[in-house]
C-alpha atoms as a PDB file:
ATOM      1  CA  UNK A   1     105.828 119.499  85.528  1.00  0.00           C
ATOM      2  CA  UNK A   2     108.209 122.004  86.293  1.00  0.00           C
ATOM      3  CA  UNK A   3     107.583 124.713  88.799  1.00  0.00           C
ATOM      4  CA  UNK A   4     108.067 128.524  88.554  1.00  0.00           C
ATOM      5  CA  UNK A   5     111.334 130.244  89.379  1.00  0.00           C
ATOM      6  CA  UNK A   6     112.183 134.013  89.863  1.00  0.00           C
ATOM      7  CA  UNK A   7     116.046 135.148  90.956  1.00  0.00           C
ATOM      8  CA  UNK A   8     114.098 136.399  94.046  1.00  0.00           C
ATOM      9  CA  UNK A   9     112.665 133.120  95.558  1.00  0.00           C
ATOM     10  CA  UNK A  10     114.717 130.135  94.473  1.00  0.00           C
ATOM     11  CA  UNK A  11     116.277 127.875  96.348  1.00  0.00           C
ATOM     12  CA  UNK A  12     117.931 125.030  95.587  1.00  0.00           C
ATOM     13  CA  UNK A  13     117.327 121.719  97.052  1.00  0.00           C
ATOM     14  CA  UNK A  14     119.564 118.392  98.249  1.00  0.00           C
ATOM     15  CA  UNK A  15     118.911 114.954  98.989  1.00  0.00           C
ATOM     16  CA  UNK A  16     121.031 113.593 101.461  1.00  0.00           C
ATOM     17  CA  UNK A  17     120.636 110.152 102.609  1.00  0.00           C
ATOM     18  CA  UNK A  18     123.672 108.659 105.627  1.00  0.00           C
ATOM     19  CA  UNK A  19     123.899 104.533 105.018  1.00  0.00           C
ATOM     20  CA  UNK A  20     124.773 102.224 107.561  1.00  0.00           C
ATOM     21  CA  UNK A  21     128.312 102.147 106.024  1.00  0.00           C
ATOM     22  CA  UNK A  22     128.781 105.690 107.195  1.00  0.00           C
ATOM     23  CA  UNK A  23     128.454 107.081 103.605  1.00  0.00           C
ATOM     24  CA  UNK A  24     126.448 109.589 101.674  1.00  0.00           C
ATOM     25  CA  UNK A  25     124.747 109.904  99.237  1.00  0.00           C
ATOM     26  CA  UNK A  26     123.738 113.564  97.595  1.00  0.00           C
ATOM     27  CA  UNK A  27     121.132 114.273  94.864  1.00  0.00           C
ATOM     28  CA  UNK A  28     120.687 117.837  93.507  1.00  0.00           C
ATOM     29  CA  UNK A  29     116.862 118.146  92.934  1.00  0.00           C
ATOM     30  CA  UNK A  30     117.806 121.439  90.991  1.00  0.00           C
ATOM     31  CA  UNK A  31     116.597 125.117  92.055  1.00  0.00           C
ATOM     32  CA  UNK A  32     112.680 125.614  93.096  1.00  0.00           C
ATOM     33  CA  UNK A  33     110.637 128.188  93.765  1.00  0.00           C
ATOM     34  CA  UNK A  34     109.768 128.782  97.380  1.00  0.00           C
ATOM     35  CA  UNK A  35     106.224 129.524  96.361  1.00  0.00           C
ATOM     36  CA  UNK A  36     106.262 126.444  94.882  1.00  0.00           C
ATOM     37  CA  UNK A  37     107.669 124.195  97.804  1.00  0.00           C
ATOM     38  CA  UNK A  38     106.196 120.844  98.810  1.00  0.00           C
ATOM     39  CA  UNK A  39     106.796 117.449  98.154  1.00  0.00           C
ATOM     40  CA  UNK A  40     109.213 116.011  95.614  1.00  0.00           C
ATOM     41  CA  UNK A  41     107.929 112.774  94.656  1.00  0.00           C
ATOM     42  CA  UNK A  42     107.320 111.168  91.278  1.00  0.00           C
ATOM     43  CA  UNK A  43     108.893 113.768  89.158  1.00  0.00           C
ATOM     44  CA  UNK A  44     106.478 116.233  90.090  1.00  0.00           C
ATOM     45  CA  UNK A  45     104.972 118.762  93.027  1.00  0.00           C
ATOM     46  CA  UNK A  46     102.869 116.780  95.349  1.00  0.00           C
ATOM     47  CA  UNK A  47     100.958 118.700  97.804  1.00  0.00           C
ATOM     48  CA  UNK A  48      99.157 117.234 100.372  1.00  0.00           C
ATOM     49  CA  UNK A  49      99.197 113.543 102.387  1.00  0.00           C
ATOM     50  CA  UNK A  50      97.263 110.673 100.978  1.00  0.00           C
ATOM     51  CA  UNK A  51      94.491 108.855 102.568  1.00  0.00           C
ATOM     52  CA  UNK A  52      93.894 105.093 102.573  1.00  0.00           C
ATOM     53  CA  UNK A  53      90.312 103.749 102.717  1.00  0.00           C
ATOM     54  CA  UNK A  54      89.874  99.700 103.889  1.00  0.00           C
ATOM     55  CA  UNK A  55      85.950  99.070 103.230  1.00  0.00           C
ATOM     56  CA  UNK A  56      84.452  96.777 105.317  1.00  0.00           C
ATOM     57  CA  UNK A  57      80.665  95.920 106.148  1.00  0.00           C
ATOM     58  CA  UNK A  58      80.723  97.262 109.855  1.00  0.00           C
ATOM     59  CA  UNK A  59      84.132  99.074 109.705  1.00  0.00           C
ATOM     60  CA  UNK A  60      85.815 101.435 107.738  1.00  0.00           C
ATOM     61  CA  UNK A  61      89.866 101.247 108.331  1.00  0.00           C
ATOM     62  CA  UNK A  62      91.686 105.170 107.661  1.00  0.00           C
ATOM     63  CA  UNK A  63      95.119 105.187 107.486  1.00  0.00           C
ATOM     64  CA  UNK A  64      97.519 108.550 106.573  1.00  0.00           C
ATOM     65  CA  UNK A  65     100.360 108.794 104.897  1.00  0.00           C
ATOM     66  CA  UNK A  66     102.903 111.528 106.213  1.00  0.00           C
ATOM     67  CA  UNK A  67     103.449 115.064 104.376  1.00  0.00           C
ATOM     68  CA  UNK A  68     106.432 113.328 101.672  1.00  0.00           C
ATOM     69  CA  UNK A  69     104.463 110.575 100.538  1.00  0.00           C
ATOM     70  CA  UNK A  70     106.732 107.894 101.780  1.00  0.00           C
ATOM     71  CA  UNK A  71     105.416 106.351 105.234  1.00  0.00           C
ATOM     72  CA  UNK A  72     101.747 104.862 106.176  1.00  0.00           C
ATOM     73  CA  UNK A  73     100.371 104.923 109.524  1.00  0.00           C
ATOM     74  CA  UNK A  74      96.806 103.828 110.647  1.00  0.00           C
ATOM     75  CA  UNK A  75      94.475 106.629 111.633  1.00  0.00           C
ATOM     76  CA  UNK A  76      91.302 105.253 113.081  1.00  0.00           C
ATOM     77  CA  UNK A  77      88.162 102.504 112.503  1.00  0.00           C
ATOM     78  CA  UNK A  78      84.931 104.154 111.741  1.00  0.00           C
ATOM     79  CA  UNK A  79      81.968 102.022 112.455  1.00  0.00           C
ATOM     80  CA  UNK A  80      79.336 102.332 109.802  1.00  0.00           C
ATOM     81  CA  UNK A  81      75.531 100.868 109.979  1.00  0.00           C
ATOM     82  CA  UNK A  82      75.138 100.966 105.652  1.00  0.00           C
ATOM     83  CA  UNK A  83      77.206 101.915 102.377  1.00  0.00           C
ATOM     84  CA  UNK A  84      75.654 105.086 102.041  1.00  0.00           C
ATOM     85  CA  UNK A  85      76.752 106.048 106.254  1.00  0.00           C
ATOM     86  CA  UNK A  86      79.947 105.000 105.710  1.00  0.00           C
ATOM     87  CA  UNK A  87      80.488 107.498 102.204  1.00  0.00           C
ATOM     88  CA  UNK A  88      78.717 110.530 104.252  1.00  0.00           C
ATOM     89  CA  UNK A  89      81.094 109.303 106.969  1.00  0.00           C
ATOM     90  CA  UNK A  90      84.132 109.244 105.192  1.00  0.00           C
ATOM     91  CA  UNK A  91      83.519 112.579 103.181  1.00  0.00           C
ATOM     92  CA  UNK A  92      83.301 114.369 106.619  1.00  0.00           C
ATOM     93  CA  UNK A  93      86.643 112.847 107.633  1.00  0.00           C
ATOM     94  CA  UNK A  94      88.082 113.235 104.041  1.00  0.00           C
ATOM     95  CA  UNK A  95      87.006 117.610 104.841  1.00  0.00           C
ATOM     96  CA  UNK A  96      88.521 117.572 108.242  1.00  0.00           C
ATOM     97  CA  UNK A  97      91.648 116.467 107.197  1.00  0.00           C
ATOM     98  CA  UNK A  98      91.896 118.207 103.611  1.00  0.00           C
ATOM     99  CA  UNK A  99      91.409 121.368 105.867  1.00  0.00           C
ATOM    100  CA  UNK A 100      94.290 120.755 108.054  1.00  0.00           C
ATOM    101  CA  UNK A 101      97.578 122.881 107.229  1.00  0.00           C
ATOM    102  CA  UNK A 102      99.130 119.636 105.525  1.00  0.00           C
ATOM    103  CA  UNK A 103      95.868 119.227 103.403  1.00  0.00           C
ATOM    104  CA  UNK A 104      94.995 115.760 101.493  1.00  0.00           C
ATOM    105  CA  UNK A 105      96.014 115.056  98.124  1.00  0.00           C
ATOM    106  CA  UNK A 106      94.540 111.661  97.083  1.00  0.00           C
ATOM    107  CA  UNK A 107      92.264 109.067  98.875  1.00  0.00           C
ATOM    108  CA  UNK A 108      92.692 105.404  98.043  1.00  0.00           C
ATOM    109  CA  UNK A 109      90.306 102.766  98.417  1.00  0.00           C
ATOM    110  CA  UNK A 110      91.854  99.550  98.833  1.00  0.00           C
ATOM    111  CA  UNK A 111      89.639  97.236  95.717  1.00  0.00           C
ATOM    112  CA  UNK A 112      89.031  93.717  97.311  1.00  0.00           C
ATOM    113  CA  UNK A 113      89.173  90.661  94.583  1.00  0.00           C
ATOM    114  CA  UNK A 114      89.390  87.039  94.726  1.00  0.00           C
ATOM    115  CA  UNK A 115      93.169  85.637  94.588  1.00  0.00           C
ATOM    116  CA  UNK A 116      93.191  85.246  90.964  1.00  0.00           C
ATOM    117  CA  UNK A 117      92.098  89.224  90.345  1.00  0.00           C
ATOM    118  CA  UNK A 118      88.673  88.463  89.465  1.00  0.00           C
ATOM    119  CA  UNK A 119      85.971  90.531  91.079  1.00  0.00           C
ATOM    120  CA  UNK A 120      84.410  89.353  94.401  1.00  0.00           C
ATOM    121  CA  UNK A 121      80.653  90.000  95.910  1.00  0.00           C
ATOM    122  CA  UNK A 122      82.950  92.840  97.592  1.00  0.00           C
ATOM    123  CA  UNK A 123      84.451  94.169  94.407  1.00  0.00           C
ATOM    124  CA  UNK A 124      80.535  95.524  93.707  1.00  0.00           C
ATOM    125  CA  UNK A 125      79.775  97.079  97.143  1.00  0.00           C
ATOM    126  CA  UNK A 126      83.217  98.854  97.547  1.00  0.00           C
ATOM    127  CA  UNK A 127      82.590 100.222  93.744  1.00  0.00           C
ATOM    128  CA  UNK A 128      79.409 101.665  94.653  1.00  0.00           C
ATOM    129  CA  UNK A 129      81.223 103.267  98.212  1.00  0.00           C
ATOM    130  CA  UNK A 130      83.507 104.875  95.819  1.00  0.00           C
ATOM    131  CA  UNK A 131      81.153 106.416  93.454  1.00  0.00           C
ATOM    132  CA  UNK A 132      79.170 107.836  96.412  1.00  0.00           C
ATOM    133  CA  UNK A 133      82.100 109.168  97.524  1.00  0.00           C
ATOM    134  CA  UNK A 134      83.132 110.315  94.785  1.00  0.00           C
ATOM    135  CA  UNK A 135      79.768 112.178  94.633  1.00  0.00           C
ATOM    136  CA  UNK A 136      80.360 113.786  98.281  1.00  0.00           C
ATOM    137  CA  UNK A 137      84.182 114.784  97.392  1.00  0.00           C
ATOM    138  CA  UNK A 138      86.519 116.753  94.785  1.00  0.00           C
ATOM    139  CA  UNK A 139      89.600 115.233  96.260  1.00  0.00           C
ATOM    140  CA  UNK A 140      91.297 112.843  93.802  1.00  0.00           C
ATOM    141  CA  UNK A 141      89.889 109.037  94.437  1.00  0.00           C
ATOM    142  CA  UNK A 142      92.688 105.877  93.361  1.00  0.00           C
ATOM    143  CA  UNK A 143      92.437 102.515  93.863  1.00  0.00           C
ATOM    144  CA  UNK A 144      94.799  99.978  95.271  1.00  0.00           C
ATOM    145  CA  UNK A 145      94.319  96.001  95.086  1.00  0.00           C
ATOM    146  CA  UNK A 146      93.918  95.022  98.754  1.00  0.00           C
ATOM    147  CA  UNK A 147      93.959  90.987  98.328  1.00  0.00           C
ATOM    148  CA  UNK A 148      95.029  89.842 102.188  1.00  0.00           C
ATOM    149  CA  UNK A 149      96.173  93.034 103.497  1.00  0.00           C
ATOM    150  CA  UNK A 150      94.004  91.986 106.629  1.00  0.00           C
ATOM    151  CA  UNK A 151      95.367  88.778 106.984  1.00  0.00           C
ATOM    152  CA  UNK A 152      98.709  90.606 106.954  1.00  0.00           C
ATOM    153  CA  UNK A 153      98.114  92.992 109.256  1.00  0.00           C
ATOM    154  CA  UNK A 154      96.317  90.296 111.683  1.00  0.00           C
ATOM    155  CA  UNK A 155      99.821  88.476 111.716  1.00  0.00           C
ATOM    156  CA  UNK A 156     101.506  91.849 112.418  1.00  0.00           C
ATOM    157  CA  UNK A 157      99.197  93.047 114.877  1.00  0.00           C
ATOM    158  CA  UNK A 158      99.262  89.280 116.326  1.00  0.00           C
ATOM    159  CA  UNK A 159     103.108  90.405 117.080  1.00  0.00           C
ATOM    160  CA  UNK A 160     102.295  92.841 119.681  1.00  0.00           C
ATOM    161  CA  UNK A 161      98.993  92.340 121.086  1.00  0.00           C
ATOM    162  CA  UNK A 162      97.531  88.756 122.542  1.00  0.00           C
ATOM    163  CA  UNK A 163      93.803  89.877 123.246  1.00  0.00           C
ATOM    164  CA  UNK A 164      92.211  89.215 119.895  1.00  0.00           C
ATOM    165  CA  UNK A 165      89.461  91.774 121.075  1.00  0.00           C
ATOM    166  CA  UNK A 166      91.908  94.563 120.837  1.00  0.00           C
ATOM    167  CA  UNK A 167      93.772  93.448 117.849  1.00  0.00           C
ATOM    168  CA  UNK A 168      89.958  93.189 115.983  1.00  0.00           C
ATOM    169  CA  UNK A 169      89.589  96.888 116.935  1.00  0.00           C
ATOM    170  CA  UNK A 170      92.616  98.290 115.255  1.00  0.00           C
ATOM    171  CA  UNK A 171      92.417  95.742 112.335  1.00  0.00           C
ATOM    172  CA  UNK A 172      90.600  97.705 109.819  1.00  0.00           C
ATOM    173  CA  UNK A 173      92.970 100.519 110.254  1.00  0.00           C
ATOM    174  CA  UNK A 174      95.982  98.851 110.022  1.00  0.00           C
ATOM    175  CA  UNK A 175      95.040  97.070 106.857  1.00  0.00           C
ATOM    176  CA  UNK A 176      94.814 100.237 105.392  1.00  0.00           C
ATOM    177  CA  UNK A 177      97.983 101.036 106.338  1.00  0.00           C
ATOM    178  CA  UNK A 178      99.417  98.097 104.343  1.00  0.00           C
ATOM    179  CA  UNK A 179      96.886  99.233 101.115  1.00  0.00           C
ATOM    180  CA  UNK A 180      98.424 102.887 101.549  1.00  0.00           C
ATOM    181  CA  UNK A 181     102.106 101.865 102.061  1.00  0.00           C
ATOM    182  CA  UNK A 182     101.935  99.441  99.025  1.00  0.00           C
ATOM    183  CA  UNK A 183     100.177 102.233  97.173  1.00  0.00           C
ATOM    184  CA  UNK A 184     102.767 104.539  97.841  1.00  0.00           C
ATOM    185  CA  UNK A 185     105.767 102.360  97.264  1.00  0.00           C
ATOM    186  CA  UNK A 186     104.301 101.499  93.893  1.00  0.00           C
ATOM    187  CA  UNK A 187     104.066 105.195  93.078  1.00  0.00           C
ATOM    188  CA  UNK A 188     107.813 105.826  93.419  1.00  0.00           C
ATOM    189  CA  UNK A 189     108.605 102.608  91.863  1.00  0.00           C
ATOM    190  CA  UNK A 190     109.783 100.802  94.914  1.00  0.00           C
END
């Protein structure tokens, strides 16, 4: 998709990227818009950050990507009693943030299945979280497969903190970290 130009607006934008090496490397992304400004990624206009969603029984993980679309960060760990408080939950969250000035794009729920891709006894509750949610939201709902993001982000969160307690705590979010990063690397084909 192409945006809109007039003489009167357009600018035209660089990517510049310094190596290790101590050289450069440019990339004319070709003249834009200013009305049409955000963020270049995937051949088109992105507007917006992307949420990640890690489903759990008693915790829902959030995790944010920044403004470009490139870098994940955890956000916080909801605690939820049932499927249907953690969707009314989540859709509050979901209009906080898509009311900020950087807005939300896309949410992604991280899909759990067995090693082999087959559907687990979680594959059925997390599908029914996202059609409720889906019911409570018009922002844009993806999918990512989430098969031992938490185990991954145990072993990194073993790294810097010893107290199990406090790693347990920040778990849920950090998992959906790894869901979002992976999501977003796979979108620009990294």
């Amino acid at each position: 998709m192409a945006p809109r130009q007039t003489a009167s607006n357009a600018v035209r934008l660089r990517f510049t990227r310094r190596w290790d090496s101590g050289n450069y490397t440019i990339r004319d992304l070709g003249t834009w818009g200013l009305g049409d400004l955000a963020t270049w990624r995937l051949g088109e206009l992105v507007k917006g950050r992307v949420l990640a969603v890690d489903v759990g029984a008693r915790r829902v993980g959030l995790a944010i990507s920044d403004v470009s679309g490139t870098l994940a960060r955890p956000l916080e760990v909801i605690a939820v009693t049932s499927g249907g408080d953690a969707a009314d939950r989540v859709a509050r969250r979901i209009a906080q943030l898509a009311d900020e000035d950087d807005g939300l794009a896309t949410v992604v729920v991280g899909m759990p299945s067995r090693l082999d891709g087959t559907p687990s006894s979680q594959t059925t509750r997390v599908a029914a979280f996202i059609t409720s949610l889906t019911a409570r939201t018009s922002i844009t709902i993806a999918t990512e497969d989430e098969r031992l993001t938490s185990r991954e982000a145990e072993s990194r969160l073993a790294i810097g903190e010893r107290d199990w307690r406090k790693r347990k705590q920040k778990l849920d979010a950090a998992a959906a970290a790894i869901i979002l990063q992976d999501y977003l690397d796979r979108a620009r084909g990294t």
